[in-house]
C-alpha atoms as a PDB file:
ATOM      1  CA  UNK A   1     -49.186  81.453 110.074  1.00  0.00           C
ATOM      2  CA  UNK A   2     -47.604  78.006 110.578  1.00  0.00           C
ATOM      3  CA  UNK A   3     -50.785  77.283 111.691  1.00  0.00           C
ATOM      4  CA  UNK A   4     -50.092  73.228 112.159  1.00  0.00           C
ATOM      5  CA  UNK A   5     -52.992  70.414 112.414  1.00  0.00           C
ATOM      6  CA  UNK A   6     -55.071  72.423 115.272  1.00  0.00           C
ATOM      7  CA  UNK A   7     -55.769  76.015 113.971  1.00  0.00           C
ATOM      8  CA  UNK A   8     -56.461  79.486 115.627  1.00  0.00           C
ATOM      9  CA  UNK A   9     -60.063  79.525 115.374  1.00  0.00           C
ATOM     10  CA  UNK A  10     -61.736  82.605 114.204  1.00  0.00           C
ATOM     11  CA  UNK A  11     -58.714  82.635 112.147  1.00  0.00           C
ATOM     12  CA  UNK A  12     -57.143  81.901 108.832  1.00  0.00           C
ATOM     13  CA  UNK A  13     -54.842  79.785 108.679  1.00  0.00           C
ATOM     14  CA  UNK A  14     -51.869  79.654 107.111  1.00  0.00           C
ATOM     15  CA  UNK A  15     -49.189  76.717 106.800  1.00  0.00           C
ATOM     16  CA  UNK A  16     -46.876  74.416 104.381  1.00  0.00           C
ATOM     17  CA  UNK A  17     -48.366  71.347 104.859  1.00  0.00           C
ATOM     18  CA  UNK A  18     -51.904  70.342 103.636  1.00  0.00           C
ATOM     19  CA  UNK A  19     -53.451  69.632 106.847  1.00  0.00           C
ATOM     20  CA  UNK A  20     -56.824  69.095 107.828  1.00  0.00           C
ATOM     21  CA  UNK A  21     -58.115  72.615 108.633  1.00  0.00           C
ATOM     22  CA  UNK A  22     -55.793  74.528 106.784  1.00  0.00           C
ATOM     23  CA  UNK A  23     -56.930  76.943 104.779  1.00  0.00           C
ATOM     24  CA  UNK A  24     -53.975  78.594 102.669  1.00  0.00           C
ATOM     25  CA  UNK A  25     -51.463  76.014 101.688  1.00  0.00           C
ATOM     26  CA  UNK A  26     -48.224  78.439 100.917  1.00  0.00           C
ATOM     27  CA  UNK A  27     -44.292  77.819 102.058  1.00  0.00           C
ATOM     28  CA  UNK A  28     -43.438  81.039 104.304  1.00  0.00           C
ATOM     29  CA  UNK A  29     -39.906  80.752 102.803  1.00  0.00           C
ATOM     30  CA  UNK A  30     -41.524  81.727  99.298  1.00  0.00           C
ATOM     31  CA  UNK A  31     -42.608  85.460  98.101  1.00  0.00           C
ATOM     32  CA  UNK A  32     -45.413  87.250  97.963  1.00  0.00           C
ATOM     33  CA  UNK A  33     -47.902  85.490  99.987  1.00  0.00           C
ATOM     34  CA  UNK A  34     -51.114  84.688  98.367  1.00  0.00           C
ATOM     35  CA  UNK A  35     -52.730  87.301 100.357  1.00  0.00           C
ATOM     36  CA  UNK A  36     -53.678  90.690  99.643  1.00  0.00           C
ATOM     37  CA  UNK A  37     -52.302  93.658 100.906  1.00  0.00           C
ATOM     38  CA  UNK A  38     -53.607  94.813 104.122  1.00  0.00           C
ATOM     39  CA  UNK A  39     -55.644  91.953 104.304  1.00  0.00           C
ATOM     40  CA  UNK A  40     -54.808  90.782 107.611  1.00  0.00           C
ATOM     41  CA  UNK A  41     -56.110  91.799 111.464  1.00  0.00           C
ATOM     42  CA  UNK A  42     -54.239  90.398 113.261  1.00  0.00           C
ATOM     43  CA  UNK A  43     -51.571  87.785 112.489  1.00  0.00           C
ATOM     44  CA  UNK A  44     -50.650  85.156 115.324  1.00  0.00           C
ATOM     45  CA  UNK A  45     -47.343  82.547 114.360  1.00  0.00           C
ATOM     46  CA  UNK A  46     -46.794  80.272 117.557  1.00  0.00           C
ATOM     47  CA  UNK A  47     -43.569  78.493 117.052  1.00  0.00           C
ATOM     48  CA  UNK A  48     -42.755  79.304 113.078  1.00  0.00           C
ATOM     49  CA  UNK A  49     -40.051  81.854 113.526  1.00  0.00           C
ATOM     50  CA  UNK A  50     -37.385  79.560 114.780  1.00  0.00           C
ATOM     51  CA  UNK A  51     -38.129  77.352 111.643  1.00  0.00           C
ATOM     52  CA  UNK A  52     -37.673  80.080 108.801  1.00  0.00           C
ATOM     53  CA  UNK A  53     -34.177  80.163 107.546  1.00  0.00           C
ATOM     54  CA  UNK A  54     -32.231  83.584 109.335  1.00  0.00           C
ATOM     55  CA  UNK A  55     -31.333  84.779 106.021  1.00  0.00           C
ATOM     56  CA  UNK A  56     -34.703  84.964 105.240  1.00  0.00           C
ATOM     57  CA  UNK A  57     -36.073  86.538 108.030  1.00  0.00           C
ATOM     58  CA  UNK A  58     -36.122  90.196 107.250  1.00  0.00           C
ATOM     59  CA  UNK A  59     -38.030  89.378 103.541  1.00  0.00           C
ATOM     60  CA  UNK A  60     -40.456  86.836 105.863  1.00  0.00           C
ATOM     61  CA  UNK A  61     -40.824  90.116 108.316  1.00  0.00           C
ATOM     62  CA  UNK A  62     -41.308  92.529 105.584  1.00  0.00           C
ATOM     63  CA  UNK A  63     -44.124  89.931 103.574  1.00  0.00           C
ATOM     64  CA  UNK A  64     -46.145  90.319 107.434  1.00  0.00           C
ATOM     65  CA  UNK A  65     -45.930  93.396 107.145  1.00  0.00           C
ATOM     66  CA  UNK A  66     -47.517  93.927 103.788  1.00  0.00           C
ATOM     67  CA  UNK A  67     -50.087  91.623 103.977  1.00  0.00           C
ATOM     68  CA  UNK A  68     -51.343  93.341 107.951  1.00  0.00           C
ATOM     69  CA  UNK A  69     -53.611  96.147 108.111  1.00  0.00           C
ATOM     70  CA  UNK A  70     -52.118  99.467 109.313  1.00  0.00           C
ATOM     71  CA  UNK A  71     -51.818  99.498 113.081  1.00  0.00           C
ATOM     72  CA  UNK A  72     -52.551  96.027 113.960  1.00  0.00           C
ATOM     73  CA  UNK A  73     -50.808  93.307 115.223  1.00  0.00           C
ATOM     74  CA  UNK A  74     -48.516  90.385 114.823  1.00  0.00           C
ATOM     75  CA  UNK A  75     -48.219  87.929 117.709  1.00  0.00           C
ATOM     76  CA  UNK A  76     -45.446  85.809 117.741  1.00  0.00           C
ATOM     77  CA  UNK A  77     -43.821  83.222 120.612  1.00  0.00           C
ATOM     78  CA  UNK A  78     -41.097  81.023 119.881  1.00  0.00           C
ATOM     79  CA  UNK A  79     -38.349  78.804 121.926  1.00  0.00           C
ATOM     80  CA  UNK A  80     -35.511  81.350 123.656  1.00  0.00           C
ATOM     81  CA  UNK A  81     -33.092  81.301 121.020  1.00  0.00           C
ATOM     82  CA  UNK A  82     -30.350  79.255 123.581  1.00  0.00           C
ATOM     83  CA  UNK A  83     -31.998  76.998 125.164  1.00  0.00           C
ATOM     84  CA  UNK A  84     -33.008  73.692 125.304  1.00  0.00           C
ATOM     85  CA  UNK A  85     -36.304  74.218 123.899  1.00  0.00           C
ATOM     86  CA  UNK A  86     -34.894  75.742 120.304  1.00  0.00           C
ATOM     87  CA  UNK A  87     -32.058  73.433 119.825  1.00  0.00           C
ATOM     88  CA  UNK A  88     -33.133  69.998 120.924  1.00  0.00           C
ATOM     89  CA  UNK A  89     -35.408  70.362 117.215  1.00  0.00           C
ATOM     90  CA  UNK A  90     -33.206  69.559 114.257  1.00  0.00           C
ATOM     91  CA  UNK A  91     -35.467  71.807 112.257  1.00  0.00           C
ATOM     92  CA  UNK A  92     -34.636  75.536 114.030  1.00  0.00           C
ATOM     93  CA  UNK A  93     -32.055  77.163 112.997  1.00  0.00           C
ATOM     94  CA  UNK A  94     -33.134  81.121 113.802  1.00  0.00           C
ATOM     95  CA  UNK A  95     -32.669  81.474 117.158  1.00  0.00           C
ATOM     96  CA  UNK A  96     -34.154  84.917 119.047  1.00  0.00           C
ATOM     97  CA  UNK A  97     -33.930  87.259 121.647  1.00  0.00           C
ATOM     98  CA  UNK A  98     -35.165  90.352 123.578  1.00  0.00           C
ATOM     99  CA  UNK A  99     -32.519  92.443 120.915  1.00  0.00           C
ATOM    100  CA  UNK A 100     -33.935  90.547 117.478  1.00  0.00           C
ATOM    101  CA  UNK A 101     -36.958  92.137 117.211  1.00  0.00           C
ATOM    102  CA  UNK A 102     -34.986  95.855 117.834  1.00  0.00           C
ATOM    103  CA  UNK A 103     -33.900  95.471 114.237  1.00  0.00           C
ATOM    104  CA  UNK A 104     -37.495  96.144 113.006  1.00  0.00           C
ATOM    105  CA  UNK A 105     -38.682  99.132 115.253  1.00  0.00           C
ATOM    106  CA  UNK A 106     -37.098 102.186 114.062  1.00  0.00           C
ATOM    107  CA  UNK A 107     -36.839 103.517 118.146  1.00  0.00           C
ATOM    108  CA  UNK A 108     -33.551 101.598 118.288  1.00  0.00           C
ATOM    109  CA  UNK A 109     -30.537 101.908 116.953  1.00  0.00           C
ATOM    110  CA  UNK A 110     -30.399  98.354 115.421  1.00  0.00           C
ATOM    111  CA  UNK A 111     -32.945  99.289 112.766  1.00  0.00           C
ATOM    112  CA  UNK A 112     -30.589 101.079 111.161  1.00  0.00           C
ATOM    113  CA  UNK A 113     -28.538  98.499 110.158  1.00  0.00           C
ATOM    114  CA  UNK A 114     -30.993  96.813 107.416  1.00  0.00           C
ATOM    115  CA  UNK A 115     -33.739  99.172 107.740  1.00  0.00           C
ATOM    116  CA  UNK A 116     -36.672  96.968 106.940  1.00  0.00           C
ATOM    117  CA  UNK A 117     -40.456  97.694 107.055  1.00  0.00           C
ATOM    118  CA  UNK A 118     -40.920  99.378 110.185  1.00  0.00           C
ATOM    119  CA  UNK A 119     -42.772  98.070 113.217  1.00  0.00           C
ATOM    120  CA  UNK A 120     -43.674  98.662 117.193  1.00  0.00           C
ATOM    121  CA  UNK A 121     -42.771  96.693 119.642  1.00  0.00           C
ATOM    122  CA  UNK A 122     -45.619  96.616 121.668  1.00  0.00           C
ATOM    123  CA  UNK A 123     -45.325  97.998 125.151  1.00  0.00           C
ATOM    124  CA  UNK A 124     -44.310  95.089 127.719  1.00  0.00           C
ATOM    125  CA  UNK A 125     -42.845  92.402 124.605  1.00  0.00           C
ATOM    126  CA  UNK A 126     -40.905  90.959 124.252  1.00  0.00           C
ATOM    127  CA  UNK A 127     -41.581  88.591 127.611  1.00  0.00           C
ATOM    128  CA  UNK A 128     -39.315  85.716 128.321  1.00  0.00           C
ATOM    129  CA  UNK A 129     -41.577  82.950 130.024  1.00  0.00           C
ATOM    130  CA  UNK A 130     -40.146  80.782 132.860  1.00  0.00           C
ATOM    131  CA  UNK A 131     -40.978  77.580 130.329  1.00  0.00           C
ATOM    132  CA  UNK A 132     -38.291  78.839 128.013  1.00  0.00           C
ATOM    133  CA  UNK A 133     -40.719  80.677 125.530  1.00  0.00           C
ATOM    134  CA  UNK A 134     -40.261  84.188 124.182  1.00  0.00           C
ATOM    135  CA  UNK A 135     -43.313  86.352 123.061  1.00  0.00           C
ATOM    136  CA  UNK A 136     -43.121  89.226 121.201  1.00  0.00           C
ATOM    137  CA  UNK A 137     -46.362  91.884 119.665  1.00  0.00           C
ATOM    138  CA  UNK A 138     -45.322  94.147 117.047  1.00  0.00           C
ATOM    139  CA  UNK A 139     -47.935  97.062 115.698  1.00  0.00           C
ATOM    140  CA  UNK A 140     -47.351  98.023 111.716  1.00  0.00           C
ATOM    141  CA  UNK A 141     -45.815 101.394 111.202  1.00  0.00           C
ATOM    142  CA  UNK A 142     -46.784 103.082 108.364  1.00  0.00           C
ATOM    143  CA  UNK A 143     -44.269 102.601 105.832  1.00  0.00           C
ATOM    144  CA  UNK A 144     -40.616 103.752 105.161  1.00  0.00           C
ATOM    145  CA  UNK A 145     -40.433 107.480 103.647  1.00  0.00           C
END
């Protein structure tokens, strides 16, 4: 997703712009995706999250979700929400930490509050890199009873 003018290869990609090398042309901000559901591996966004719009966020999490295979993976890294990295761009304006991704694994008390589509946070994630990047790994939960 977001995949920008140098794609993951062995990958789909995914991004707003028409780029060369882009093979879905779709705005993240708009619902459903034109993919299928449980269509997707594994799904890998480097530096999109801090661009979609926070009120949005849960519906953007929930539209990953849908469109991922059971038990598999979404890969995500984006600038630490506070520092220099996210707001030196004009263009973030959903800054994250460690405790964001809480509110989408039902193991903490945080999901509670907006109960969305329920993932895993991946054993390990999220990691806070020295260079000011934060990675996280969710797994897909089966869905909400």
């Amino acid at each position: 997703i977001g995949a920008g003018e140098i794609p993951q290869k062995g990958f789909v990609s995914l991004d707003k712009r028409r780029l060369p090398n882009v093979d879905i042309v779709h705005d993240l901000e708009k619902f459903p995706y034109p993919l299928k559901d449980n269509s997707c591996l594994t799904i890998v966004g480097s530096h999109i999250i801090e661009h979609i719009k926070p009120w949005l966020m849960i519906d953007v999490m929930n539209e990953l979700w849908r469109i991922l295979k059971p038990d598999c993976q979404l890969a995500l890294s984006m600038p630490y929400g506070t520092n220099a990295l996210f707001v030196q761009d004009p263009t973030h304006c959903n800054p994250c930490n460690e405790r964001t991704w809480q509110y989408f694994d039902p193991d903490y008390p945080l999901y509670q509050i907006y109960k969305p589509e329920p993932w895993k946070i991946e054993s390990g994630f999220p990691v806070y890199q020295i260079t000011g990047i934060l990675e996280v790994i969710m797994r897909k939960r089966n869905g909400k009873k």
